[in-house]
PDB file of N, CA and C in Angstrom:
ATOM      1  N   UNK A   1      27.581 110.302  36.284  1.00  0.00           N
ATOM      2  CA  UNK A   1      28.418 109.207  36.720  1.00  0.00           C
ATOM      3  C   UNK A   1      29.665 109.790  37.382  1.00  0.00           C
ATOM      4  N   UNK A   2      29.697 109.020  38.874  1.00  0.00           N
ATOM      5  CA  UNK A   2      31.348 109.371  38.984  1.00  0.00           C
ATOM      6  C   UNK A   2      31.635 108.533  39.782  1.00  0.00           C
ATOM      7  N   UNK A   3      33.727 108.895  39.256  1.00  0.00           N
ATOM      8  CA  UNK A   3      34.216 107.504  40.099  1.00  0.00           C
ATOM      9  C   UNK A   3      34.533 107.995  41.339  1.00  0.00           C
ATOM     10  N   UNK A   4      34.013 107.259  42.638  1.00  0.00           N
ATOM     11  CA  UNK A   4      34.475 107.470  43.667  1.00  0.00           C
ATOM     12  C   UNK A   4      35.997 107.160  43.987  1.00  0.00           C
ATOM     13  N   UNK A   5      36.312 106.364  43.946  1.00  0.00           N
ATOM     14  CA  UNK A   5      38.125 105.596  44.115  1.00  0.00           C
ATOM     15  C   UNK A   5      38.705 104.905  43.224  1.00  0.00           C
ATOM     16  N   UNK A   6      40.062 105.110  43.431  1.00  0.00           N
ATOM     17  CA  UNK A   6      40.635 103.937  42.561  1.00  0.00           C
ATOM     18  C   UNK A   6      41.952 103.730  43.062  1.00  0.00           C
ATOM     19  N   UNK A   7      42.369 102.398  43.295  1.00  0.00           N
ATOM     20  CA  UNK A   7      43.452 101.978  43.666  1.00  0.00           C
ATOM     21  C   UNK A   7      43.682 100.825  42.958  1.00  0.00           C
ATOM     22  N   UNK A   8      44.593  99.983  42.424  1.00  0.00           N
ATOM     23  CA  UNK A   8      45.596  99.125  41.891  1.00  0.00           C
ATOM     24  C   UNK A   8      44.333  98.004  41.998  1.00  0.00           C
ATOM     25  N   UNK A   9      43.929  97.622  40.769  1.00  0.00           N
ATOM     26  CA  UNK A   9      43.061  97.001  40.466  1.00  0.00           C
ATOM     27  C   UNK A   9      41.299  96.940  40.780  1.00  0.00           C
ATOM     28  N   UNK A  10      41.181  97.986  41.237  1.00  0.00           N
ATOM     29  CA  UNK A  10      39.726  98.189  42.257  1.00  0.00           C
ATOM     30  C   UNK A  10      39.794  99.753  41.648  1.00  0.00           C
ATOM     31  N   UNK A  11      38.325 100.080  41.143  1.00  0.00           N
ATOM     32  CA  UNK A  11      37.501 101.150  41.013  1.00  0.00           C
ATOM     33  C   UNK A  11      36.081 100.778  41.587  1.00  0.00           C
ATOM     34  N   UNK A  12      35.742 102.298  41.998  1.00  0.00           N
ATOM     35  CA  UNK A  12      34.389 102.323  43.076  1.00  0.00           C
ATOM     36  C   UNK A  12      33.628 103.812  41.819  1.00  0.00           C
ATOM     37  N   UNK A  13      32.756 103.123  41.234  1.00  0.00           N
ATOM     38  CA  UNK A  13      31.824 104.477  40.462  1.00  0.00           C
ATOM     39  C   UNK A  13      30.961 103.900  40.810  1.00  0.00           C
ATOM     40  N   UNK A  14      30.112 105.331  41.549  1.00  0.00           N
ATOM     41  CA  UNK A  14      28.710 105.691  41.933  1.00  0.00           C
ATOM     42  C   UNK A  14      28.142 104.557  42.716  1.00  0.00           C
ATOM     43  N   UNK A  15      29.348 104.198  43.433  1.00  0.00           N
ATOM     44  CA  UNK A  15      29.181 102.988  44.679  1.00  0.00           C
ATOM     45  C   UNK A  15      29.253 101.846  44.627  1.00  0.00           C
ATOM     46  N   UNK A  16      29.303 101.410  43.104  1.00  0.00           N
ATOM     47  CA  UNK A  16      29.200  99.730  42.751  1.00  0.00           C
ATOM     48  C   UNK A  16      31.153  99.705  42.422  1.00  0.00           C
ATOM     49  N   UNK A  17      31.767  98.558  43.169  1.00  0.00           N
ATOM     50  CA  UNK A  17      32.969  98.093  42.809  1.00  0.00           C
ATOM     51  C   UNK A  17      33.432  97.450  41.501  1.00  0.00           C
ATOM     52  N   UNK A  18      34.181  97.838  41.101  1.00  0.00           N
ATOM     53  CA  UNK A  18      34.779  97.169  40.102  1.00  0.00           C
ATOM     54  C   UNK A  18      36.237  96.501  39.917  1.00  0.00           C
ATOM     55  N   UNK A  19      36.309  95.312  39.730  1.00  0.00           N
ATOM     56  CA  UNK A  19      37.573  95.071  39.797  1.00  0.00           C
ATOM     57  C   UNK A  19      38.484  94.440  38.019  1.00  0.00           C
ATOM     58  N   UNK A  20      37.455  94.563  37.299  1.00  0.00           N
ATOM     59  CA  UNK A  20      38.302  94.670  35.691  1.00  0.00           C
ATOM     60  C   UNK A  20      38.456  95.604  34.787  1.00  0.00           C
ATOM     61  N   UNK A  21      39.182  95.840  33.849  1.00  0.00           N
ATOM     62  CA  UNK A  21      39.386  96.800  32.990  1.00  0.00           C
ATOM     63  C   UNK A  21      37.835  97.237  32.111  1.00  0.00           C
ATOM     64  N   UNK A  22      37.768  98.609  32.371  1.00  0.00           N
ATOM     65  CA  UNK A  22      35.880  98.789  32.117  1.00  0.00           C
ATOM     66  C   UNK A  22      36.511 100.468  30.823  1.00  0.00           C
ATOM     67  N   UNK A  23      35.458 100.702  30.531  1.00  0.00           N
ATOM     68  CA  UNK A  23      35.385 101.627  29.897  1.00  0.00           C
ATOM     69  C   UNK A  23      33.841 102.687  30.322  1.00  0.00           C
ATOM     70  N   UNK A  24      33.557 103.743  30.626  1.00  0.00           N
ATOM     71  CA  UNK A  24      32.901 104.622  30.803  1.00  0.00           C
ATOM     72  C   UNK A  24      32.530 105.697  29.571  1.00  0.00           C
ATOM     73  N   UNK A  25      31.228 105.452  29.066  1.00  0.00           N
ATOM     74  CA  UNK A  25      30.867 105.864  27.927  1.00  0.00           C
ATOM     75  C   UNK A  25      29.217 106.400  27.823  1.00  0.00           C
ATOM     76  N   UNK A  26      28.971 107.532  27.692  1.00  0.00           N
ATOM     77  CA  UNK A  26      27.400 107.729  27.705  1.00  0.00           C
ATOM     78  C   UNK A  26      26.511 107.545  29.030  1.00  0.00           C
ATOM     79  N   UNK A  27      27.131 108.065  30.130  1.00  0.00           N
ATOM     80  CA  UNK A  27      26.633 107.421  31.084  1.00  0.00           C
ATOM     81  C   UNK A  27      26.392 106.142  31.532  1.00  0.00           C
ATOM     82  N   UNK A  28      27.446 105.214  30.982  1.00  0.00           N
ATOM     83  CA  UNK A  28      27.227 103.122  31.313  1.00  0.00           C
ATOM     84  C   UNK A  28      28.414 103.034  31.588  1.00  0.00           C
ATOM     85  N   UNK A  29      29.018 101.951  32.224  1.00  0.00           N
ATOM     86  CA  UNK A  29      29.736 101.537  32.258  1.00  0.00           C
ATOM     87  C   UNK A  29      29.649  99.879  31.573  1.00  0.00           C
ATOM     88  N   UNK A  30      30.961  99.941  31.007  1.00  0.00           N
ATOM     89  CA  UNK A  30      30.980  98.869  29.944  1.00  0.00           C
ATOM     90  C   UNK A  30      32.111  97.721  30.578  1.00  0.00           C
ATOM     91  N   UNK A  31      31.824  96.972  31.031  1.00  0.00           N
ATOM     92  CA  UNK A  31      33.179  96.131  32.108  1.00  0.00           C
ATOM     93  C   UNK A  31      32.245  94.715  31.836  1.00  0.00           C
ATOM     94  N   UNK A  32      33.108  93.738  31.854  1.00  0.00           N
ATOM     95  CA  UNK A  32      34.737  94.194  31.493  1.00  0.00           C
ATOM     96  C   UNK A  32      35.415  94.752  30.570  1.00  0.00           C
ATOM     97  N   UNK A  33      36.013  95.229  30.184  1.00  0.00           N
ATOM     98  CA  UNK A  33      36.476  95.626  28.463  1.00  0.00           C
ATOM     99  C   UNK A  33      37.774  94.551  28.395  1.00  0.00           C
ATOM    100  N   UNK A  34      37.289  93.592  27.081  1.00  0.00           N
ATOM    101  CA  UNK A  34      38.521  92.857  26.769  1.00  0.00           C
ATOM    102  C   UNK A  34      38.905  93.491  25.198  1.00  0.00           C
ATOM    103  N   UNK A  35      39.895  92.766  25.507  1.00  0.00           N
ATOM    104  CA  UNK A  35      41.252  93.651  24.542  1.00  0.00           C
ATOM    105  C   UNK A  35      41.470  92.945  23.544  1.00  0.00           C
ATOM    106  N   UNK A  36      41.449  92.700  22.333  1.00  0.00           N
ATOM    107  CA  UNK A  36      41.876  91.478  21.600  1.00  0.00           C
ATOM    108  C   UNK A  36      43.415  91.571  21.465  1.00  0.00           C
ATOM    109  N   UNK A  37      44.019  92.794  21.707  1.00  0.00           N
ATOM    110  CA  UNK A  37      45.707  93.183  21.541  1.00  0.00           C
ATOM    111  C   UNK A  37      46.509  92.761  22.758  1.00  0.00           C
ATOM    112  N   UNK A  38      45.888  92.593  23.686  1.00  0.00           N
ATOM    113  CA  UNK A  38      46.300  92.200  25.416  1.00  0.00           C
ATOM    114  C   UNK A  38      46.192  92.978  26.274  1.00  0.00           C
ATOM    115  N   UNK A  39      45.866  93.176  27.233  1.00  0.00           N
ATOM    116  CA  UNK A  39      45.762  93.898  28.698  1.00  0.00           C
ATOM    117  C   UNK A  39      46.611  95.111  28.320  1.00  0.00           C
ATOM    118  N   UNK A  40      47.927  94.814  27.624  1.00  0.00           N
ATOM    119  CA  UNK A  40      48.828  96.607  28.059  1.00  0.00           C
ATOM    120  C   UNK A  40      49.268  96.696  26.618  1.00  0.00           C
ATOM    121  N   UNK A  41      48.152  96.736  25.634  1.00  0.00           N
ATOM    122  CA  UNK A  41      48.181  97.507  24.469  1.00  0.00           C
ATOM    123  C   UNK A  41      46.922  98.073  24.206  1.00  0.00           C
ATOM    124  N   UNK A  42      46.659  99.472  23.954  1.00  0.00           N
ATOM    125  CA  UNK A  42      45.362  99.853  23.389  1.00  0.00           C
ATOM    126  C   UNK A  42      45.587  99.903  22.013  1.00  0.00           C
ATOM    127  N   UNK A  43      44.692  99.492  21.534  1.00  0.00           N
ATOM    128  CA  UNK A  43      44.356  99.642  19.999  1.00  0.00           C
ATOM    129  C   UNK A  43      43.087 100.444  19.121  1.00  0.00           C
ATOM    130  N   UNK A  44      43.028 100.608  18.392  1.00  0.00           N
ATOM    131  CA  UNK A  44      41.713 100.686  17.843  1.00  0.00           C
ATOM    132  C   UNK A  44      40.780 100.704  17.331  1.00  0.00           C
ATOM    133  N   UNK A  45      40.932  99.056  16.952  1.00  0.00           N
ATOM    134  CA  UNK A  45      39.782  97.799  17.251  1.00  0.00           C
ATOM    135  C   UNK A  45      39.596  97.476  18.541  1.00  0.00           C
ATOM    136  N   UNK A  46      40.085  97.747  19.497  1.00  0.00           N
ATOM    137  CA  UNK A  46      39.702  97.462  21.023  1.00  0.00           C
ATOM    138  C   UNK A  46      38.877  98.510  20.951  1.00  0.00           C
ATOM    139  N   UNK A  47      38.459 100.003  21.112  1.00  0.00           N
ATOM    140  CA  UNK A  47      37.973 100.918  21.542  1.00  0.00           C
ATOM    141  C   UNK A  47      36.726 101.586  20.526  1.00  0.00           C
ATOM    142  N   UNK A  48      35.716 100.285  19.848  1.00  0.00           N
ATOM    143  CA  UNK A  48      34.771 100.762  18.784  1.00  0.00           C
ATOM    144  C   UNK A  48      33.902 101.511  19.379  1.00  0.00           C
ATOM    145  N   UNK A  49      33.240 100.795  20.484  1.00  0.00           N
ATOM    146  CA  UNK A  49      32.487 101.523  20.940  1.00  0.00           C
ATOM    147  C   UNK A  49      32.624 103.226  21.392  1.00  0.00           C
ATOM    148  N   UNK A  50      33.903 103.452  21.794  1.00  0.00           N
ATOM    149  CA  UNK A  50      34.296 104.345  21.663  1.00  0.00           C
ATOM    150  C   UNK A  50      34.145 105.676  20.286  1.00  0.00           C
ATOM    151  N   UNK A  51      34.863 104.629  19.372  1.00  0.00           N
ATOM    152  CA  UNK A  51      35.092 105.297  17.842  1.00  0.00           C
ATOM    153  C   UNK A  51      33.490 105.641  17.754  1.00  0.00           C
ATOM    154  N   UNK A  52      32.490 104.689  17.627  1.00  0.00           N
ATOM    155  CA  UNK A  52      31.393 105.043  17.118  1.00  0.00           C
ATOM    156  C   UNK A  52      30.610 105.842  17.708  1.00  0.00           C
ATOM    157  N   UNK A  53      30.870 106.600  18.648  1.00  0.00           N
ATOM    158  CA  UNK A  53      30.406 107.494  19.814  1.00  0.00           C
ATOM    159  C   UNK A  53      31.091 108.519  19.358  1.00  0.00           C
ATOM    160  N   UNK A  54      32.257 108.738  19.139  1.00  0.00           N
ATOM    161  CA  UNK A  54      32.973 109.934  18.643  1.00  0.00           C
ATOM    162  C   UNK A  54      32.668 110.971  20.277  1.00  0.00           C
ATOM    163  N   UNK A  55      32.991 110.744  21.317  1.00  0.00           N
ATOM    164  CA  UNK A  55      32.978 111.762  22.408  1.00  0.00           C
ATOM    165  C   UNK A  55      33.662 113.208  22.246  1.00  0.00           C
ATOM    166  N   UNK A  56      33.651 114.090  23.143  1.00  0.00           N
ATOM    167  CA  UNK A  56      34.516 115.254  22.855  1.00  0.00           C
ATOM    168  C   UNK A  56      35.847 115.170  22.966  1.00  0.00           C
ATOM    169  N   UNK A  57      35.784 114.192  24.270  1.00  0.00           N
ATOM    170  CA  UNK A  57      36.945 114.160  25.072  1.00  0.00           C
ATOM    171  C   UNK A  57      36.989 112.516  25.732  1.00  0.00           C
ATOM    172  N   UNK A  58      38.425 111.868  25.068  1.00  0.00           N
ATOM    173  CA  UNK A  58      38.381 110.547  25.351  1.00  0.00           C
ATOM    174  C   UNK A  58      40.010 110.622  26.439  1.00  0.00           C
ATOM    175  N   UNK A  59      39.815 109.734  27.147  1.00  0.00           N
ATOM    176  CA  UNK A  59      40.615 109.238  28.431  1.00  0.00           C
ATOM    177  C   UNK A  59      41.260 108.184  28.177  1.00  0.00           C
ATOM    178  N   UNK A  60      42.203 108.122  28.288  1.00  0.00           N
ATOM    179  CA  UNK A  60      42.920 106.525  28.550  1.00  0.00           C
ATOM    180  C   UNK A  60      43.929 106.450  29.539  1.00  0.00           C
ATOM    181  N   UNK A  61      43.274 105.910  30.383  1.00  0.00           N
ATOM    182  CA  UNK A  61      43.922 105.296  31.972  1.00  0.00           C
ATOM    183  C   UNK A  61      44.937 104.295  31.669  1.00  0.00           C
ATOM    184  N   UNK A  62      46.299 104.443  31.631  1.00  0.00           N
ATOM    185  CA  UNK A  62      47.076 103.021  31.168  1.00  0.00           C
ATOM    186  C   UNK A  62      47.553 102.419  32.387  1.00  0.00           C
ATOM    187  N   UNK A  63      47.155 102.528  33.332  1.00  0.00           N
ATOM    188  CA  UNK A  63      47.125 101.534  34.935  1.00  0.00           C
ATOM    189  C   UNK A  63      48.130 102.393  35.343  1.00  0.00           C
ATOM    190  N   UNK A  64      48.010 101.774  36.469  1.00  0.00           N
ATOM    191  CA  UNK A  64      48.116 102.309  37.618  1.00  0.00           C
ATOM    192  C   UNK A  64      49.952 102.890  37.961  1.00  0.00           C
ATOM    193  N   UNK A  65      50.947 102.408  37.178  1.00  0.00           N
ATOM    194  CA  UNK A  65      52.232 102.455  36.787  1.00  0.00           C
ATOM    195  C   UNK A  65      51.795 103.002  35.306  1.00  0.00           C
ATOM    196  N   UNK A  66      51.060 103.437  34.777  1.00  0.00           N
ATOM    197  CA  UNK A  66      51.330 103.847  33.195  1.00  0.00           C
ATOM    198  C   UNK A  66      51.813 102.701  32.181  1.00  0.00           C
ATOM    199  N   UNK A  67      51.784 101.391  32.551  1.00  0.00           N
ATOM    200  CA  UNK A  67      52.441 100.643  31.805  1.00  0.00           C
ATOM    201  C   UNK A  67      52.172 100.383  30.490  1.00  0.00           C
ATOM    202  N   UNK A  68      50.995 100.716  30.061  1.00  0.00           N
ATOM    203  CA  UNK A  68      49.882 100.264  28.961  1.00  0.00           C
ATOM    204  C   UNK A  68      50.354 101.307  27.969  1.00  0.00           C
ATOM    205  N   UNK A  69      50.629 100.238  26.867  1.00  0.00           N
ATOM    206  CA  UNK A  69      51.281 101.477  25.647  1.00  0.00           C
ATOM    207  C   UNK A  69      49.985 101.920  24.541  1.00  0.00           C
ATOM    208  N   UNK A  70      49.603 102.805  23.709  1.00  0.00           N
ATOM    209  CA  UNK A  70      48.660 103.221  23.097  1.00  0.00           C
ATOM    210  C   UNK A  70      49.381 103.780  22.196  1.00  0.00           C
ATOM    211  N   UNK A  71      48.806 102.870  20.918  1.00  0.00           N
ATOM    212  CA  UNK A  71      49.010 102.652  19.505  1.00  0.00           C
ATOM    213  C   UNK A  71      48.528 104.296  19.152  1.00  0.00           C
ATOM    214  N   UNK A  72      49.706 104.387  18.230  1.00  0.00           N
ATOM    215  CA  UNK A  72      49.809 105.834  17.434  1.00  0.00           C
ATOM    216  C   UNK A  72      48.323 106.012  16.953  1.00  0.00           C
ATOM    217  N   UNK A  73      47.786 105.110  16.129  1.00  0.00           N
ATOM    218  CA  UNK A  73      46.268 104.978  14.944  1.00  0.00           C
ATOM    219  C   UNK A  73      45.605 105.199  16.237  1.00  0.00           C
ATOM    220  N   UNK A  74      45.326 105.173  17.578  1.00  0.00           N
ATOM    221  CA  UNK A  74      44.441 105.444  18.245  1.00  0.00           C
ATOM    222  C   UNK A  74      44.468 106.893  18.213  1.00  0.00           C
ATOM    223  N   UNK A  75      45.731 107.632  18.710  1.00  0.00           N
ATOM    224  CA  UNK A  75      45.611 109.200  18.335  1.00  0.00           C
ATOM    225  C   UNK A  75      45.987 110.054  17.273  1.00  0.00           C
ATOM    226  N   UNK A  76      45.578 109.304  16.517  1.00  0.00           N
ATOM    227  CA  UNK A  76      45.349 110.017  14.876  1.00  0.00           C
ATOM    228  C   UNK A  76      44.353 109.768  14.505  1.00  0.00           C
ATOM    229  N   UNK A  77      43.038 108.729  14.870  1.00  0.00           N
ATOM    230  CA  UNK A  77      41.886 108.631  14.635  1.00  0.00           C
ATOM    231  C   UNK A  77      41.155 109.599  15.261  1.00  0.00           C
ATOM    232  N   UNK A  78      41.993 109.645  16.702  1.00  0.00           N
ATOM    233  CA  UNK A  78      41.035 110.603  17.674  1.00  0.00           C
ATOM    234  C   UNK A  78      40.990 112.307  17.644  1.00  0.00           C
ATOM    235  N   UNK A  79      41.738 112.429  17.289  1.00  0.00           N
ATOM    236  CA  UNK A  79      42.383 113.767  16.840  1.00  0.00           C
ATOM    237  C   UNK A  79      42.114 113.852  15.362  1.00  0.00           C
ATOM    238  N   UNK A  80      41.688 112.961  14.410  1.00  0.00           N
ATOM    239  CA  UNK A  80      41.373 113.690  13.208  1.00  0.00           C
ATOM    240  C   UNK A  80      39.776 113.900  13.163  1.00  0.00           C
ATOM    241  N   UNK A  81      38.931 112.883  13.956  1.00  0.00           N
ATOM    242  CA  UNK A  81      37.488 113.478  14.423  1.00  0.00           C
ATOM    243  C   UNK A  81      37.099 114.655  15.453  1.00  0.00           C
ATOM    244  N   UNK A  82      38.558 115.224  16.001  1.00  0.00           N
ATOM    245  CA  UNK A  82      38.339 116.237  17.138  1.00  0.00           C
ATOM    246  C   UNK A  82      38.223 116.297  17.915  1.00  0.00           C
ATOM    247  N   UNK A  83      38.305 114.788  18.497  1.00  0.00           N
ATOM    248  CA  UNK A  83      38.534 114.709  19.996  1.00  0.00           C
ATOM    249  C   UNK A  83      39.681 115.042  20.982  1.00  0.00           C
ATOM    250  N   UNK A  84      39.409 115.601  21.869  1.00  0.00           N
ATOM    251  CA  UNK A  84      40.727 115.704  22.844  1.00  0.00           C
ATOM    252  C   UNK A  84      41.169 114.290  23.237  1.00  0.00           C
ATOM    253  N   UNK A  85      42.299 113.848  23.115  1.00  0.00           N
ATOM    254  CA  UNK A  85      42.765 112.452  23.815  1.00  0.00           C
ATOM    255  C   UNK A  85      43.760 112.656  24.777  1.00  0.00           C
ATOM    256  N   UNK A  86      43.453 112.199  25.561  1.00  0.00           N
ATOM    257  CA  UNK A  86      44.652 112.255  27.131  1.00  0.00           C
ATOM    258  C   UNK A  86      44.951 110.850  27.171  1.00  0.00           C
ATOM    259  N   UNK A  87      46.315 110.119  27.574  1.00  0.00           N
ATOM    260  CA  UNK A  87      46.748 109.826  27.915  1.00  0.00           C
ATOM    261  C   UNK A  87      47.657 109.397  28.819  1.00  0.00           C
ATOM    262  N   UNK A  88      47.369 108.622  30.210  1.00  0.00           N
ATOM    263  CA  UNK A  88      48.062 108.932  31.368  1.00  0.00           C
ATOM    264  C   UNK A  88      47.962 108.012  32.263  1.00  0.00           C
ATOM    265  N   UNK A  89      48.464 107.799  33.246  1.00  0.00           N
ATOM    266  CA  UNK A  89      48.449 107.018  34.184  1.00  0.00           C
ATOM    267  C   UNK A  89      46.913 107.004  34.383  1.00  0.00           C
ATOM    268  N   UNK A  90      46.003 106.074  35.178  1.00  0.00           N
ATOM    269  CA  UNK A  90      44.686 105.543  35.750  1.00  0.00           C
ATOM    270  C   UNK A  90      44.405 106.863  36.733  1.00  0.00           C
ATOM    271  N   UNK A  91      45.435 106.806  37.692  1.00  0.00           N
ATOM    272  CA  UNK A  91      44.775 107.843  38.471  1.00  0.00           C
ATOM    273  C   UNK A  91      44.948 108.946  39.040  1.00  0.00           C
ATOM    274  N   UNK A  92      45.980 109.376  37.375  1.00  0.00           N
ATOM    275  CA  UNK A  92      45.410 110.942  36.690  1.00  0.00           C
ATOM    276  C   UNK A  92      44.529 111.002  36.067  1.00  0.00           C
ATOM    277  N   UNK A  93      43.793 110.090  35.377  1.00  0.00           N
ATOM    278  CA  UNK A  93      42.959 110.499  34.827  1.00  0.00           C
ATOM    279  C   UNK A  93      41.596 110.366  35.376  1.00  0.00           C
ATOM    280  N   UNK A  94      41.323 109.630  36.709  1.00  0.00           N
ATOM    281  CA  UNK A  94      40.240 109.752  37.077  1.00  0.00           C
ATOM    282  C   UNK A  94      39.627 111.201  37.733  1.00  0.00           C
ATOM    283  N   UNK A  95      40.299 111.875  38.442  1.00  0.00           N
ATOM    284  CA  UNK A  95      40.015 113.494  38.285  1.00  0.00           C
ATOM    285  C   UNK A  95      39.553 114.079  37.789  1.00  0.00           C
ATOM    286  N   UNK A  96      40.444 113.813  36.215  1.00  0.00           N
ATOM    287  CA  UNK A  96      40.028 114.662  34.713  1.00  0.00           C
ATOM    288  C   UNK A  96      38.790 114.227  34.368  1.00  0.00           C
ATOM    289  N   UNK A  97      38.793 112.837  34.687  1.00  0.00           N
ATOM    290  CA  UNK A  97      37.121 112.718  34.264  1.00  0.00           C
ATOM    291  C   UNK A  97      35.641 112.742  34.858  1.00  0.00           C
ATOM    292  N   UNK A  98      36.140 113.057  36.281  1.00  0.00           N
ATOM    293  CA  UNK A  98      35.294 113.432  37.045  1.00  0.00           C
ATOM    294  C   UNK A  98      34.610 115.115  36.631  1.00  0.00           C
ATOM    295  N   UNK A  99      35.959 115.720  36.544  1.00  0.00           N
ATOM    296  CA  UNK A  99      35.581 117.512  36.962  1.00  0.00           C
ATOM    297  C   UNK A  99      34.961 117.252  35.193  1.00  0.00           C
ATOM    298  N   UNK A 100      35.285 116.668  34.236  1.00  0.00           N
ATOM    299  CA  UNK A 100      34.763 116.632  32.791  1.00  0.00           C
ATOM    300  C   UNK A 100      33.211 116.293  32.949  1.00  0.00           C
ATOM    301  N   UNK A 101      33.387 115.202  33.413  1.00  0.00           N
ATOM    302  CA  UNK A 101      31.393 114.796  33.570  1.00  0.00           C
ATOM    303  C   UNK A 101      30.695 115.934  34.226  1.00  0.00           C
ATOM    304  N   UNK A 102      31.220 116.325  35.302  1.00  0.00           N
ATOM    305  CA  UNK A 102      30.712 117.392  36.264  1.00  0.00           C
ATOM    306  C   UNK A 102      30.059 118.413  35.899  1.00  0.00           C
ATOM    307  N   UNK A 103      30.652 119.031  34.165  1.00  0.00           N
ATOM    308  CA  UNK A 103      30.625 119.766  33.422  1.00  0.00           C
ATOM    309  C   UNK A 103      29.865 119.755  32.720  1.00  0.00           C
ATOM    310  N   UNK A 104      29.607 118.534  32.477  1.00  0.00           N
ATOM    311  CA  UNK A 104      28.481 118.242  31.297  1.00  0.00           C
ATOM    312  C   UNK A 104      29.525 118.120  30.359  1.00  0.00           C
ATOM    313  N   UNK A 105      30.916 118.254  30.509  1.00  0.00           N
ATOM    314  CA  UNK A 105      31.717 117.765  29.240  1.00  0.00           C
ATOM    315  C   UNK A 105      31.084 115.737  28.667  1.00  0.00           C
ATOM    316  N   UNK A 106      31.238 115.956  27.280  1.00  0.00           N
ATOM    317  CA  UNK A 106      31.130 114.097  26.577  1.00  0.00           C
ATOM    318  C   UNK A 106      32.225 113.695  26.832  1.00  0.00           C
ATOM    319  N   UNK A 107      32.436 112.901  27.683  1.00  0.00           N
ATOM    320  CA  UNK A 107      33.886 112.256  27.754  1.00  0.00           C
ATOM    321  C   UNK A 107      33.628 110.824  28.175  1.00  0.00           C
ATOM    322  N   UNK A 108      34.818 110.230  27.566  1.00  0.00           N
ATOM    323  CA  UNK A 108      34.776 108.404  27.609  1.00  0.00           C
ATOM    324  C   UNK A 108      35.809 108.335  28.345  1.00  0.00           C
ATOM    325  N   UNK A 109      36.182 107.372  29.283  1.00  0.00           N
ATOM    326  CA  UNK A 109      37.242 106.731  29.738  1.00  0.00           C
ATOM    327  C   UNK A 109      37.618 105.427  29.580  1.00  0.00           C
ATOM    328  N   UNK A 110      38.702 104.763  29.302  1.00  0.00           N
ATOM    329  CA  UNK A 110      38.675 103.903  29.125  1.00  0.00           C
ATOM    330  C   UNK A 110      40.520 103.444  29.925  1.00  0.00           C
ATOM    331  N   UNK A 111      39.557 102.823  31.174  1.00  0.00           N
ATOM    332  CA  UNK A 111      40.523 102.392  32.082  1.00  0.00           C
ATOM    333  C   UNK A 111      41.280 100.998  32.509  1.00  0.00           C
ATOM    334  N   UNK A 112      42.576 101.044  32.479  1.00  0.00           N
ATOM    335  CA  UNK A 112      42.564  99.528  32.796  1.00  0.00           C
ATOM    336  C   UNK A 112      43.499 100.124  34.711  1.00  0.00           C
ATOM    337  N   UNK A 113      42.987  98.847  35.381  1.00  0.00           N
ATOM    338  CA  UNK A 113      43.398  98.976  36.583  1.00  0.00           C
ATOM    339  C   UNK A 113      44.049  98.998  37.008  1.00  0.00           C
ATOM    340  N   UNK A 114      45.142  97.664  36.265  1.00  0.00           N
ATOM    341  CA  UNK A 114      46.374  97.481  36.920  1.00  0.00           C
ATOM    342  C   UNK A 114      47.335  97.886  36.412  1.00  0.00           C
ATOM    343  N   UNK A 115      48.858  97.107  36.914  1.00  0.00           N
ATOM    344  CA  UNK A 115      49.954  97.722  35.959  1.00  0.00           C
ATOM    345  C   UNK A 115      49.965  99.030  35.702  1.00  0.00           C
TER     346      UNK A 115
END
């Protein structure tokens, strides 16, 4: 899987457009991803599918301004199973998760677009 583009509400992976907050997991894409905390909080009860996957290396795109804040319990869950967690603007992290897949690295992303 990879993402071709991303600009302020619009992602392009492996040619199909996307225009809502999705998550990238196991080779699927999971879109829309709704939030039960709101659009610019991650939590984690938002990110099970995630948790229950336990990846190597998990992503969180907080849009496109970084606005999206991510709850402490997300990286203390993620980090006490051993995952690497990044945190960062949307599109820094689409890079990271490109050259990661590329690799054959396990990595999840979980992106929101805007903001």
């Amino acid at each position: 899987m990879h993402i071709d583009s991303y600009r302020f509400g619009r992602i392009v992976i492996d040619g199909v457009t996307y225009t809502q907050d999705l998550i990238l997991l196991q080779g699927a894409v999971h879109c829309p991803w709704w939030r039960a905390a709101g659009s610019h909080l991650f939590v984690l009860d938002d990110l099970a599918q995630v948790v229950a996957a336990c990846p190597q290396v998990v992503l969180l795109g907080c849009g496109y301004f970084g606005l999206v804040t991510v709850a402490e319990a997300v990286f203390s869950h993620f980090q006490a199973a051993g995952c690497r967690v990044v945190a960062d603007r949307t599109g820094r992290v689409v890079p990271q998760y490109n050259r990661l897949a590329a690799a054959g690295h396990d990595v999840a992303a979980c992106l929101h677009l805007t903001c």
